[in-house]
C-alpha atoms as a PDB file:
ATOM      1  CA  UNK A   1       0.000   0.000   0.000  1.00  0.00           C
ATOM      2  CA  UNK A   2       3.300   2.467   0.283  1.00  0.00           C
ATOM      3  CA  UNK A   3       3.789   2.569  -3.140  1.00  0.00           C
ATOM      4  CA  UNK A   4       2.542   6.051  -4.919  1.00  0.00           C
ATOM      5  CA  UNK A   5       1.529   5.539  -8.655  1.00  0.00           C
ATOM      6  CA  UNK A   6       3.685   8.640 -10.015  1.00  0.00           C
ATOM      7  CA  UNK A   7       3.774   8.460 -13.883  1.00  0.00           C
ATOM      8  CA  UNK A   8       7.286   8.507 -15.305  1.00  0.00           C
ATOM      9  CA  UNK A   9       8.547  12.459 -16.499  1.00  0.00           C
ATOM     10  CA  UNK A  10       9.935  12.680 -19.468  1.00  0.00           C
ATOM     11  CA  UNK A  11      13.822  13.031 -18.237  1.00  0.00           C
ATOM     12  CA  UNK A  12      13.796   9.222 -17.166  1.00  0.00           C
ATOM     13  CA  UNK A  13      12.450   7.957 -20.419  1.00  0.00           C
ATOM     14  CA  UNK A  14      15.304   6.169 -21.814  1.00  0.00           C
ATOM     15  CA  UNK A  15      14.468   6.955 -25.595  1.00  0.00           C
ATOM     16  CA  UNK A  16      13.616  10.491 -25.038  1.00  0.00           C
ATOM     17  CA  UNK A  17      17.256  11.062 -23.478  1.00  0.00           C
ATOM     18  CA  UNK A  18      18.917   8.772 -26.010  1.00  0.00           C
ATOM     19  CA  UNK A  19      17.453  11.506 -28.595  1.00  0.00           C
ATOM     20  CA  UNK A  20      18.513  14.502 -27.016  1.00  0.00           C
ATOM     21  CA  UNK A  21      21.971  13.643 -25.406  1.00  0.00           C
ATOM     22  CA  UNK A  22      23.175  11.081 -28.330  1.00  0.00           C
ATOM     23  CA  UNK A  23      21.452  12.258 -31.331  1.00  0.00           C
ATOM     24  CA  UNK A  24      20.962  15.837 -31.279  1.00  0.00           C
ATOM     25  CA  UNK A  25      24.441  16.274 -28.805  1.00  0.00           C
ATOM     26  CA  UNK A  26      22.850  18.191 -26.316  1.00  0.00           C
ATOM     27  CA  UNK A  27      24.175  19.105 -22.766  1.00  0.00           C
ATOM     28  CA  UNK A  28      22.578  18.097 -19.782  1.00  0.00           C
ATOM     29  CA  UNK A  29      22.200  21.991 -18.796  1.00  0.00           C
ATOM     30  CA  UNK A  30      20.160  22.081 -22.488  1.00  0.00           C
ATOM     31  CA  UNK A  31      18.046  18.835 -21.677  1.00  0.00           C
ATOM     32  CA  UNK A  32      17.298  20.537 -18.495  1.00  0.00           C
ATOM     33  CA  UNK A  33      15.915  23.562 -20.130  1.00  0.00           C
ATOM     34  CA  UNK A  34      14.068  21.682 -22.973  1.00  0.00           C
ATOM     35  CA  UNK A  35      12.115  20.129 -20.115  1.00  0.00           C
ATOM     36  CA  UNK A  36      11.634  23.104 -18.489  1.00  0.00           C
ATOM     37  CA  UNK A  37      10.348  24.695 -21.339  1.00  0.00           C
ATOM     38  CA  UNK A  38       8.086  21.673 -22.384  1.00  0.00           C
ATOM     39  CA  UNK A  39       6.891  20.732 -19.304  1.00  0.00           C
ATOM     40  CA  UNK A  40       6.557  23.876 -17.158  1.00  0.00           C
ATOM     41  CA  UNK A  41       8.443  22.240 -14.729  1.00  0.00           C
ATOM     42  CA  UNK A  42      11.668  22.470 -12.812  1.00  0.00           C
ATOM     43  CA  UNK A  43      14.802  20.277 -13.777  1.00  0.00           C
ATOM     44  CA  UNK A  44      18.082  20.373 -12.507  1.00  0.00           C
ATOM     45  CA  UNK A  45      20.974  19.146 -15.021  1.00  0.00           C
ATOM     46  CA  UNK A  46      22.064  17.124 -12.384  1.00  0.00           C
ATOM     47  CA  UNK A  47      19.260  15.342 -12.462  1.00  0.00           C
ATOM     48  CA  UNK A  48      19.697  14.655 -15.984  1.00  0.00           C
ATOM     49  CA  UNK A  49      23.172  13.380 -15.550  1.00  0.00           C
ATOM     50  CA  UNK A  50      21.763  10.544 -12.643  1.00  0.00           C
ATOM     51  CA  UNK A  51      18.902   9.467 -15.385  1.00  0.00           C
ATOM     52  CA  UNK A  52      21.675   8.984 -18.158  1.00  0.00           C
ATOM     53  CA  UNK A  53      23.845   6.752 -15.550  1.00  0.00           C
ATOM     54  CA  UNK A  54      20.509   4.831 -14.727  1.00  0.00           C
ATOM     55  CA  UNK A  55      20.201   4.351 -17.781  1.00  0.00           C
ATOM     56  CA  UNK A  56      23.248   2.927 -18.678  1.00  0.00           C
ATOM     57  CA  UNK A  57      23.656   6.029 -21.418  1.00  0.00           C
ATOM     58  CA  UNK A  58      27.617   6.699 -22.076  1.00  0.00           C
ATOM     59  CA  UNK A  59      28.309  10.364 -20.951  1.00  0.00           C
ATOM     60  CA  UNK A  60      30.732  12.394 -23.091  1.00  0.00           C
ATOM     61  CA  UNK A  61      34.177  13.353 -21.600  1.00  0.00           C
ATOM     62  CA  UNK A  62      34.869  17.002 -20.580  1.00  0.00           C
ATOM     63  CA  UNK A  63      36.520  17.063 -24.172  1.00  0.00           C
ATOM     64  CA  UNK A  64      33.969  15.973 -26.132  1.00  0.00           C
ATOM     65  CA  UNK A  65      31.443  18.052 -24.283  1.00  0.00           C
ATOM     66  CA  UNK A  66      33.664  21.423 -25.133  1.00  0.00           C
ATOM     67  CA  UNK A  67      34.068  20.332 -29.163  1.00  0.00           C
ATOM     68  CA  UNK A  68      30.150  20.213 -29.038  1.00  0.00           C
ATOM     69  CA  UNK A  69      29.701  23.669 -26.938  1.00  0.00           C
ATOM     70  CA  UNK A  70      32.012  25.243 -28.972  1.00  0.00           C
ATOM     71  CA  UNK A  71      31.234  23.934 -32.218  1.00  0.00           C
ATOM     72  CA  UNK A  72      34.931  23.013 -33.290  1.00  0.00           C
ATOM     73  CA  UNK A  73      33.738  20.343 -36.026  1.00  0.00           C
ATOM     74  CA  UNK A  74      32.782  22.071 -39.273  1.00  0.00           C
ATOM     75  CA  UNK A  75      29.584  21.117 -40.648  1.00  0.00           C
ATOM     76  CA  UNK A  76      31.401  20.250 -44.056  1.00  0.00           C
ATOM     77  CA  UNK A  77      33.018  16.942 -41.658  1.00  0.00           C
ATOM     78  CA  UNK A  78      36.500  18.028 -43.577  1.00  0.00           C
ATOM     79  CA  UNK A  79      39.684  17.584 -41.519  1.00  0.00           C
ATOM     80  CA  UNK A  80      41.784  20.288 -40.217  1.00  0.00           C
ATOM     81  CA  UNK A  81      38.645  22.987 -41.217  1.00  0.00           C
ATOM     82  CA  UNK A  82      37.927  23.416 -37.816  1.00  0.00           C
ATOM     83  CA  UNK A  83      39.083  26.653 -35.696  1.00  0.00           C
END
């Protein structure tokens, strides 16, 4: 009878954060926002980080995440283009 029937949000659906952080290379302060935005409801990026772990969802390295931020790869994909 302790159980509470909470429906899932949309941060710990596993496809919906597959999308956004693989696909479409977006932080977990962006995700956070999106959510925001979308749901009208607050989201830490924190929280976003956890649900990737949980979900066994490979986070980028500190590297990787500062190519993407600062958009170092040219959007022609040609080597040695970028600035």
């Amino acid at each position: 009878m302790g159980k509470s029937l909470r429906t899932k949000t949309l941060y710990q659906d596993k496809d919906w954060l597959t999308q956004k952080y693989v696909k479409e290379k977006l932080s977990t302060v962006e995700i956070a926002r999106i959510y925001r935005e979308e749901e009208n409801k607050w989201c830490d990026p924190n929280t976003i980080s956890r649900w990737l772990k949980k979900h066994d969802i490979q986070m980028r390295s500190l590297a990787e995440a500062q190519q993407n931020r600062h958009g170092t790869a040219t959007s022609t994909g040609k080597p040695g283009k970028s600035r």
